[in-house]
N, C-alpha and C. Protein backbone atom coordinates (compact mmCIF):
# COMPACT_ATOMS: atom_id res chain seq x y z
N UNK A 1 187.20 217.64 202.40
CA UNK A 1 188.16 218.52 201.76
C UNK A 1 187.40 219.71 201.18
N UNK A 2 187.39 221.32 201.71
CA UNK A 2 186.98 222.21 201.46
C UNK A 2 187.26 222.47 199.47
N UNK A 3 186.51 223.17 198.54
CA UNK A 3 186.32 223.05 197.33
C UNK A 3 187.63 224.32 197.60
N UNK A 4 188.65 223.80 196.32
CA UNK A 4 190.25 224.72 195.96
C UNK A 4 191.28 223.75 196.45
N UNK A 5 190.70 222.87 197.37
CA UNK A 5 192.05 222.16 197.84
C UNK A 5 192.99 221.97 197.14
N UNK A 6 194.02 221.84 196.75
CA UNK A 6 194.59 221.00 195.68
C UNK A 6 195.56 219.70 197.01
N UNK A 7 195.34 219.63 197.69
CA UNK A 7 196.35 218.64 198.28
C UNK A 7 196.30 217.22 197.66
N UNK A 8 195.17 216.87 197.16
CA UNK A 8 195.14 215.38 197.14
C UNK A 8 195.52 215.41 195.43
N UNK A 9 196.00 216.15 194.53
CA UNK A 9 196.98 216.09 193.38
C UNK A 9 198.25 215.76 193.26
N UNK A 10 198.82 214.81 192.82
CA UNK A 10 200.08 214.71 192.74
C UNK A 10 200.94 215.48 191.96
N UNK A 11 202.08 216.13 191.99
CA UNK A 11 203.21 217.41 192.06
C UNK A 11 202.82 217.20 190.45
N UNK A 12 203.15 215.94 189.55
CA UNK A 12 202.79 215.86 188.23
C UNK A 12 201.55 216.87 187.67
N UNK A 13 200.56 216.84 188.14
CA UNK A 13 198.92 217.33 187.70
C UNK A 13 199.32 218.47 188.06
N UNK A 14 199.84 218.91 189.48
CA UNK A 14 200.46 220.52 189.83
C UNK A 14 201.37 221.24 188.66
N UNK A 15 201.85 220.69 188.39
CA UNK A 15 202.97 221.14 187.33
C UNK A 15 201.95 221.60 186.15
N UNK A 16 201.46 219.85 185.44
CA UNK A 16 200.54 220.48 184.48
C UNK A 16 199.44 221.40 184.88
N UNK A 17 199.01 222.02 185.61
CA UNK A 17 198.32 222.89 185.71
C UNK A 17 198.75 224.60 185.68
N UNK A 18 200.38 224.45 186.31
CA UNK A 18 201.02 225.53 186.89
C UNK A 18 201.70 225.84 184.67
N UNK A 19 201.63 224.70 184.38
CA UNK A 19 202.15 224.86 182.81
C UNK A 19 201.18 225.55 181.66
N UNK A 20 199.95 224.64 181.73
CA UNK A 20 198.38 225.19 181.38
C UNK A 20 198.20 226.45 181.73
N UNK A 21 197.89 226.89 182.82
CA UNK A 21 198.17 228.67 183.48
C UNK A 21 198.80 229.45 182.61
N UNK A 22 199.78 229.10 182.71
CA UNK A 22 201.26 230.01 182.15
C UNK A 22 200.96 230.24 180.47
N UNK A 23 200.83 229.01 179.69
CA UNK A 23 200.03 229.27 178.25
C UNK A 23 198.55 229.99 178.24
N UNK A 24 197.46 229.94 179.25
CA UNK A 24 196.53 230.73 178.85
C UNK A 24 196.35 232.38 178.99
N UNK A 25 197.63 232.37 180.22
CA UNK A 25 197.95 233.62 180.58
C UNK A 25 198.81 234.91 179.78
N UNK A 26 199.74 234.04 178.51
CA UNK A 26 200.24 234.38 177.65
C UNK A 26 199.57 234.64 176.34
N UNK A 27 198.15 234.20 176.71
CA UNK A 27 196.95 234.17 175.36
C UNK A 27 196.44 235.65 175.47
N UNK A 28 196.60 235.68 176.91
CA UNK A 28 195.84 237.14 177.51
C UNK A 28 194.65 236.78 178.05
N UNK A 29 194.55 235.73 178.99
CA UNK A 29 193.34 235.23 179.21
C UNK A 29 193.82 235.79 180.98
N UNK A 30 193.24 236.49 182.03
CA UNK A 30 193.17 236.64 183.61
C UNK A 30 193.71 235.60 183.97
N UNK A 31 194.18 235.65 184.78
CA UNK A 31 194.70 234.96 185.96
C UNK A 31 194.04 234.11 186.70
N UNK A 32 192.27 234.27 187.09
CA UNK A 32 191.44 233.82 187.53
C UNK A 32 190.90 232.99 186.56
N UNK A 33 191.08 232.96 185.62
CA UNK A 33 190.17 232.26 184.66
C UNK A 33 191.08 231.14 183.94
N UNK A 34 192.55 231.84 184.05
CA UNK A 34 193.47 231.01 184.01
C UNK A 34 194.04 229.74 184.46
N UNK A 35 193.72 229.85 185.70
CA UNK A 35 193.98 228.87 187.04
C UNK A 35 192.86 228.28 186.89
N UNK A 36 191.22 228.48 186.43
CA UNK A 36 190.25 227.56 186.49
C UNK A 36 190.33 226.71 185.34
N UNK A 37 190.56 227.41 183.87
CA UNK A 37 190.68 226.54 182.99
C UNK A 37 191.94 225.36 183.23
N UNK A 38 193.22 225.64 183.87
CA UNK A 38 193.96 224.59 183.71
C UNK A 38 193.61 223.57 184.91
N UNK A 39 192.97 224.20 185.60
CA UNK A 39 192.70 223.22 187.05
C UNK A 39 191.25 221.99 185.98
N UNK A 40 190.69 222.32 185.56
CA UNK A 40 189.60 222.20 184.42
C UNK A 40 189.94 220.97 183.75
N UNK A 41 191.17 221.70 182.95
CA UNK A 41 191.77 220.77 181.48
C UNK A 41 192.14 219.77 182.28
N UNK A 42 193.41 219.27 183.98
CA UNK A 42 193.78 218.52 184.68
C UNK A 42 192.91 217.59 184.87
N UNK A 43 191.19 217.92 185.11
CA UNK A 43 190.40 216.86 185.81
C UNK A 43 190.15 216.19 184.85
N UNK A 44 189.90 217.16 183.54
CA UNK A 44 189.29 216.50 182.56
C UNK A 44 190.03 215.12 182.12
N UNK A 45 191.35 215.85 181.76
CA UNK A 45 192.94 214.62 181.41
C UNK A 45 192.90 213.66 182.32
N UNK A 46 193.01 213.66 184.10
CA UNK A 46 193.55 212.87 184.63
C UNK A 46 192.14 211.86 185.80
N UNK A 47 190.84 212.59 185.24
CA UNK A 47 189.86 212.35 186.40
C UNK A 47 189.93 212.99 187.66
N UNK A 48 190.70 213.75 187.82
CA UNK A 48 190.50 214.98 189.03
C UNK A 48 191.83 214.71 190.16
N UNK A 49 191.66 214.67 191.15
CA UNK A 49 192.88 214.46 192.22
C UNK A 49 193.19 213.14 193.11
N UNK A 50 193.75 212.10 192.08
CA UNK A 50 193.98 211.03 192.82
C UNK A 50 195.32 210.49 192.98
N UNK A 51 195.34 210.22 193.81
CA UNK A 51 197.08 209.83 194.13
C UNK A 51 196.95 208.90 192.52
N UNK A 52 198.25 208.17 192.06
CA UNK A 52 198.94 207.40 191.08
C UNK A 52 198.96 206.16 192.30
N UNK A 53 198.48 205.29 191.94
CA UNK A 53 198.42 203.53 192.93
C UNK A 53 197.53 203.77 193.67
N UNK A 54 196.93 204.82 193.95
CA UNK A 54 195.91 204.11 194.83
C UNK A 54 194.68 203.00 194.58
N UNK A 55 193.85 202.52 195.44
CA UNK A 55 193.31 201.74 195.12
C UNK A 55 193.79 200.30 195.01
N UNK A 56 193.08 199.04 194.63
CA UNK A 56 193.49 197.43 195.01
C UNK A 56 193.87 197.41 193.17
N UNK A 57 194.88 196.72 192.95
CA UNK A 57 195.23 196.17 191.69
C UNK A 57 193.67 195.36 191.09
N UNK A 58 193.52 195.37 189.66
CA UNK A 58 193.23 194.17 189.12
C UNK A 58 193.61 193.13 188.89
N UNK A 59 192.78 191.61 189.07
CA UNK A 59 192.97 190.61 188.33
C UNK A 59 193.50 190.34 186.84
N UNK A 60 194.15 189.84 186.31
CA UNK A 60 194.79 190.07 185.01
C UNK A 60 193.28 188.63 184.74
N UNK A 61 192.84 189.42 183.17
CA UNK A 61 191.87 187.96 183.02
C UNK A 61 192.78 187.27 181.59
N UNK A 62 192.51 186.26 181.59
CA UNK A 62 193.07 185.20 180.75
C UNK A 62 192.21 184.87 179.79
């Protein structure tokens, strides 16, 4: 996956990012710098671009 992709984000993380944007852009912060910080704040919050279920469940321990 070439670096900008956003495909492997789910519409949720899109949103918060497209939301993040929109507040730093209203700070008066560029557009470019805008889109990096919220793409930024997303990985930081969610660990970066992973589907929601992916991966094998855990064992519940007792």
């Amino acid at each position: 996956m070439p670096r900008g992709d956003k495909s492997a984000y789910t519409d949720k993380q899109k949103r918060q990012a497209e939301h993040i944007e929109e507040s730093y852009e209203n700070r008066g912060v560029s557009e470019e710098e805008a889109e990096r910080r919220a793409w930024a704040t997303v990985n930081k919050e969610s660990g970066g671009g992973k589907k929601s279920g992916s991966g094998r469940a855990h064992a519940k321990k007792e």
